[in-house]
N, C-alpha and C. Protein backbone atom coordinates (compact mmCIF):
# COMPACT_ATOMS: atom_id res chain seq x y z
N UNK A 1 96.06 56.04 155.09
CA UNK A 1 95.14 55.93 156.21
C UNK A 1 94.76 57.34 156.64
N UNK A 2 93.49 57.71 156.95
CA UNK A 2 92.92 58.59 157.42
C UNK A 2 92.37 58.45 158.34
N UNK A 3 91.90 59.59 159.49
CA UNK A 3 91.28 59.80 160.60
C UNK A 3 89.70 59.32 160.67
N UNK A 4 88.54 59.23 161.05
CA UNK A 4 87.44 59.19 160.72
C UNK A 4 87.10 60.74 161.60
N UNK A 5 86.30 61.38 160.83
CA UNK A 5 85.81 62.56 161.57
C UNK A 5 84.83 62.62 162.58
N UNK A 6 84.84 61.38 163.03
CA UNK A 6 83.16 61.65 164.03
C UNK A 6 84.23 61.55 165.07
N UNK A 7 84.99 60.40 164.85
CA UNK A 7 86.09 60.48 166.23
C UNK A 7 86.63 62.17 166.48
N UNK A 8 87.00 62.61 165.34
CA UNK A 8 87.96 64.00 165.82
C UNK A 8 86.39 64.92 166.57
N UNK A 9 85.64 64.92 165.67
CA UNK A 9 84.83 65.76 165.92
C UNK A 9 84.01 65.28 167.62
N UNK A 10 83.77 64.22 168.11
CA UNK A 10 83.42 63.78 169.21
C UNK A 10 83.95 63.67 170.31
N UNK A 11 85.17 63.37 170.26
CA UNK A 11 86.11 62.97 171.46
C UNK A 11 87.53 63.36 171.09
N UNK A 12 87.71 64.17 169.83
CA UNK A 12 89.29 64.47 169.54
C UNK A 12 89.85 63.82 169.90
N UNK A 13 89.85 62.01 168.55
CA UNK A 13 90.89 61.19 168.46
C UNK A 13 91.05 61.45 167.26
N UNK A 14 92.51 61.54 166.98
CA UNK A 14 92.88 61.66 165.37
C UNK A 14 93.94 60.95 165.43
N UNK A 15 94.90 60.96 163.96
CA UNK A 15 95.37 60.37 164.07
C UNK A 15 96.98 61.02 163.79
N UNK A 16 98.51 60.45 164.47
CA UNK A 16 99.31 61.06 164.49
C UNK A 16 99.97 61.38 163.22
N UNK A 17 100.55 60.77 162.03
CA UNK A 17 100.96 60.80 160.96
C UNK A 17 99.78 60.93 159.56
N UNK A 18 99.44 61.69 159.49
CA UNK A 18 97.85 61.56 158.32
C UNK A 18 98.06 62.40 157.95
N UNK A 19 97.81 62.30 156.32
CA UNK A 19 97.68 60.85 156.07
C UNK A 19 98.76 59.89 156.10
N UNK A 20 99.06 58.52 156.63
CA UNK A 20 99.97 57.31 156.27
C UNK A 20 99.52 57.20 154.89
N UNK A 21 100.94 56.23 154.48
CA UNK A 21 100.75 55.75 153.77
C UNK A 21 101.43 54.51 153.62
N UNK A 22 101.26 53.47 152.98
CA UNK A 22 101.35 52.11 152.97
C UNK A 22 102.03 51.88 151.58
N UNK A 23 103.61 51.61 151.62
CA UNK A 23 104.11 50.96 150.50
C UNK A 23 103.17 49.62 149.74
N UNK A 24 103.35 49.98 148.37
CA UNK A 24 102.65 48.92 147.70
C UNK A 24 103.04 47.65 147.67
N UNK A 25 104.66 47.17 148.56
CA UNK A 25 105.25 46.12 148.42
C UNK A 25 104.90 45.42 150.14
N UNK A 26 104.24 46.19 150.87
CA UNK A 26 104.13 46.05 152.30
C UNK A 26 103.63 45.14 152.37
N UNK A 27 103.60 43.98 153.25
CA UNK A 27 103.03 42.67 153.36
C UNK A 27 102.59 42.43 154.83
N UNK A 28 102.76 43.04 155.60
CA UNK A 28 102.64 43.25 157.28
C UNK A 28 101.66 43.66 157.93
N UNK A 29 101.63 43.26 159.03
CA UNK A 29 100.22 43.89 159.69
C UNK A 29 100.55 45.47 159.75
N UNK A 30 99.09 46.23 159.41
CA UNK A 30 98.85 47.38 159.57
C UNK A 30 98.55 48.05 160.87
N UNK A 31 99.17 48.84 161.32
CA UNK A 31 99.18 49.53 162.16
C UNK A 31 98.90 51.20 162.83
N UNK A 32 98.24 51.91 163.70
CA UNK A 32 97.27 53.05 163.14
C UNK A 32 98.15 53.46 164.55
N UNK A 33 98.55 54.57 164.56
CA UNK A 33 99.23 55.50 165.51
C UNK A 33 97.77 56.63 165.75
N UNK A 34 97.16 56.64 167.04
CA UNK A 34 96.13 57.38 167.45
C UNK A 34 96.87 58.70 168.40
N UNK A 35 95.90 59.52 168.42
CA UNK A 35 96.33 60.54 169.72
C UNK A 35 94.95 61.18 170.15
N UNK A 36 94.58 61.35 171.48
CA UNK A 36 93.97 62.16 171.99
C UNK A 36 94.01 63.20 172.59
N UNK A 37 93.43 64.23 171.87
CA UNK A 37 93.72 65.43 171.79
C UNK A 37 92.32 66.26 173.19
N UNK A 38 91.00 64.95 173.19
CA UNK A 38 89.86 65.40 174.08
C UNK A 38 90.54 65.48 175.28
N UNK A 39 89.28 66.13 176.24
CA UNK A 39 89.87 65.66 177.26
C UNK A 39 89.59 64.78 178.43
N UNK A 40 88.53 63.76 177.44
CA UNK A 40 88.99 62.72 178.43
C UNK A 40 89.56 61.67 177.98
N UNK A 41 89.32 60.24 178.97
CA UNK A 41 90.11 58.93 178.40
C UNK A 41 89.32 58.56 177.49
N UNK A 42 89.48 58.02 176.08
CA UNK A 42 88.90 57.01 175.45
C UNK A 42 89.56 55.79 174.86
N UNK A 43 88.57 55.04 175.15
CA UNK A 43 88.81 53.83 174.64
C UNK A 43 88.37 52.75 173.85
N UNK A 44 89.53 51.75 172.95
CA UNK A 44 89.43 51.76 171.47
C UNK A 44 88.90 49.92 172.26
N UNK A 45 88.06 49.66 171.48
CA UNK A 45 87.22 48.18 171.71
C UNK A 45 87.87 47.45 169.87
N UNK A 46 88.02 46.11 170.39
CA UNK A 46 87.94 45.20 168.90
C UNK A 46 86.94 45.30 168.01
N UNK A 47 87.35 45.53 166.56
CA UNK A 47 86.36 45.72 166.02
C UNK A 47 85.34 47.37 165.77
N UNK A 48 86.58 48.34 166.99
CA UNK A 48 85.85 49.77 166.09
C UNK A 48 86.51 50.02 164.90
N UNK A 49 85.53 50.98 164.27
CA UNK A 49 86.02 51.92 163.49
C UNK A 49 86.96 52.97 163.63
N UNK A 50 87.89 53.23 163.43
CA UNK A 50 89.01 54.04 164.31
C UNK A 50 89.61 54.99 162.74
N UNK A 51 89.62 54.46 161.63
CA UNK A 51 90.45 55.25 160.42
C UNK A 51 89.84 54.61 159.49
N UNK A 52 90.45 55.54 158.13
CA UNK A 52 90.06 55.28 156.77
C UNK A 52 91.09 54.64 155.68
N UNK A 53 90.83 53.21 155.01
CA UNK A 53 91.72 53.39 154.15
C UNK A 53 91.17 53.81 152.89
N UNK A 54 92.38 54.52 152.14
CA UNK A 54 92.20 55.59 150.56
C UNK A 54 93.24 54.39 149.52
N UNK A 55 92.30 53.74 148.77
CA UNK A 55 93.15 53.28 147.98
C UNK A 55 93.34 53.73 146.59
N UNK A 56 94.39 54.35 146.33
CA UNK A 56 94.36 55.10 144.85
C UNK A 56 95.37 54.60 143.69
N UNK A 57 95.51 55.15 142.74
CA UNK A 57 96.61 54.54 141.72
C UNK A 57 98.16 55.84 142.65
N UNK A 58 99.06 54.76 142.27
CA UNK A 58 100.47 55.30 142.03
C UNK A 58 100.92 55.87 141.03
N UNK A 59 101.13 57.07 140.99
CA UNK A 59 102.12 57.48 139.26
C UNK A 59 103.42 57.33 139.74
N UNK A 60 104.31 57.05 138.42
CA UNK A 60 105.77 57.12 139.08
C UNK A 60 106.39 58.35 138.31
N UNK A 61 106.56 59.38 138.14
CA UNK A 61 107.07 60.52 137.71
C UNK A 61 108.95 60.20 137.32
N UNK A 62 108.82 60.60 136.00
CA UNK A 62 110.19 60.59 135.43
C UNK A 62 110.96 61.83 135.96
N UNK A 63 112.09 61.86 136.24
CA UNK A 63 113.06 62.81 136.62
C UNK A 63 113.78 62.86 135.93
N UNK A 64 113.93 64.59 135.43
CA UNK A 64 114.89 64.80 134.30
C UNK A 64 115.66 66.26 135.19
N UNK A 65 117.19 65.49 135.59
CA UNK A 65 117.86 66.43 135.75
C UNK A 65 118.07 67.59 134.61
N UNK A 66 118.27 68.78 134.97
CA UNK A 66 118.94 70.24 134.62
C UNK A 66 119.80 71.06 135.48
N UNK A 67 120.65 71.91 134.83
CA UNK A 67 121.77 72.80 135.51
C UNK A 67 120.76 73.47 136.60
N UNK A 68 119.58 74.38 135.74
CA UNK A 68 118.90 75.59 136.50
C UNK A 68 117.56 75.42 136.12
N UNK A 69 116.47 76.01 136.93
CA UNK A 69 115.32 75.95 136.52
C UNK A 69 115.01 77.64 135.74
N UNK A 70 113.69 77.33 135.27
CA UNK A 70 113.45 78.71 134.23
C UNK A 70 112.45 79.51 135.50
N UNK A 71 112.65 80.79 135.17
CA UNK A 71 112.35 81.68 135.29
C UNK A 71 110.58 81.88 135.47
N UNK A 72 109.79 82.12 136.72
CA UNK A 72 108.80 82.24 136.33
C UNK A 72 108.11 83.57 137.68
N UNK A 73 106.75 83.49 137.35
CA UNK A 73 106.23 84.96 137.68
C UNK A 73 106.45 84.89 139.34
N UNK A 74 106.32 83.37 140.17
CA UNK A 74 106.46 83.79 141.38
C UNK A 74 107.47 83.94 141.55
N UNK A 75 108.86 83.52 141.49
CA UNK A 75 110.11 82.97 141.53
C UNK A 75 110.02 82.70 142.83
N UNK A 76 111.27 83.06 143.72
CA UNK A 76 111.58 82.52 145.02
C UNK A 76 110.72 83.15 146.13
N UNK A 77 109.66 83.51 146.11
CA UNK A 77 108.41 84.06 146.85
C UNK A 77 107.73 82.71 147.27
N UNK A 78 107.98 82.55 148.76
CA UNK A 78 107.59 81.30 149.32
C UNK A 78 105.96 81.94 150.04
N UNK A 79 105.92 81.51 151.61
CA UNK A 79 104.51 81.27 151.80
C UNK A 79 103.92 82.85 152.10
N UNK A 80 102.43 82.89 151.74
CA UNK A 80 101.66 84.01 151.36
C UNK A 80 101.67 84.44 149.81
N UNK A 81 102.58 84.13 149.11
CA UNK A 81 102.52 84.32 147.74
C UNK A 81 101.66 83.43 146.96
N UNK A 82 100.88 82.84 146.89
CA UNK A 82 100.56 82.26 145.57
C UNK A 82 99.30 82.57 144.39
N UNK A 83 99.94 84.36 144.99
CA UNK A 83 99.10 84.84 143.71
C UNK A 83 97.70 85.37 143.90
N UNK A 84 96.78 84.56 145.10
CA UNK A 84 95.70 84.99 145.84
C UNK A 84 95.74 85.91 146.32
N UNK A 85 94.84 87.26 145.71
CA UNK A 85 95.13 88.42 146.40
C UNK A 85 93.39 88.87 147.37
C-alpha cells in the first residue's frame, strides 16, 4: 500500500508504515494507518481515495549459509560510501 500524492501534496495526509505490505496468505479486511502531517483537520468520507495498492510478483530467495563473506571494494564502509563521488 502506498500514499496517493495529491493527498501528501494538498493537505499532508500520508501514510504511517509505507510502503505496507500484505502477506500473500492474508484473508482479512485491509486496513490503511493515515497521519496528518497539514495543518489542518481533514477528513476521510466513504468511498475516497486515500492509498495505492502495488501488486507485484514475490521471489523467494534461497539462503546459503557460509563461515565469512568475501572481500570486496567497499567493505565495512556504511552510509555516504557507495562509491558516488
Amino acid at each position: 500500500m502506498r500514499p496517493r500524492s495529491g493527498l501528501a501534496l494538498k493537505h499532508g495526509i500520508g501514510l504511517v508504515n509505507s510502503p505496507g505490505t500484505i502477506d500473500s496468505d492474508y484473508r482479512g479486511e485491509i486496513g490503511i494507518i493515515m497521519i496528518n502531517w497539514g495543518e489542518n483537520p481533514f477528513t476521510i468520507g466513504r468511498g475516497d481515495r486515500i492509498a495505492q495498492m502495488v501488486v507485484t510478483k514475490v521471489c523467494r530467495a534461497g539462503i546459503v549459509e557460509v563461515e565469512a563473506l568475501d572481500d570486496t571494494q567497499r567493505g565495512e564502509e556504511g552510509f555516504g560510501h557507495s562509491g558516488v563521488e
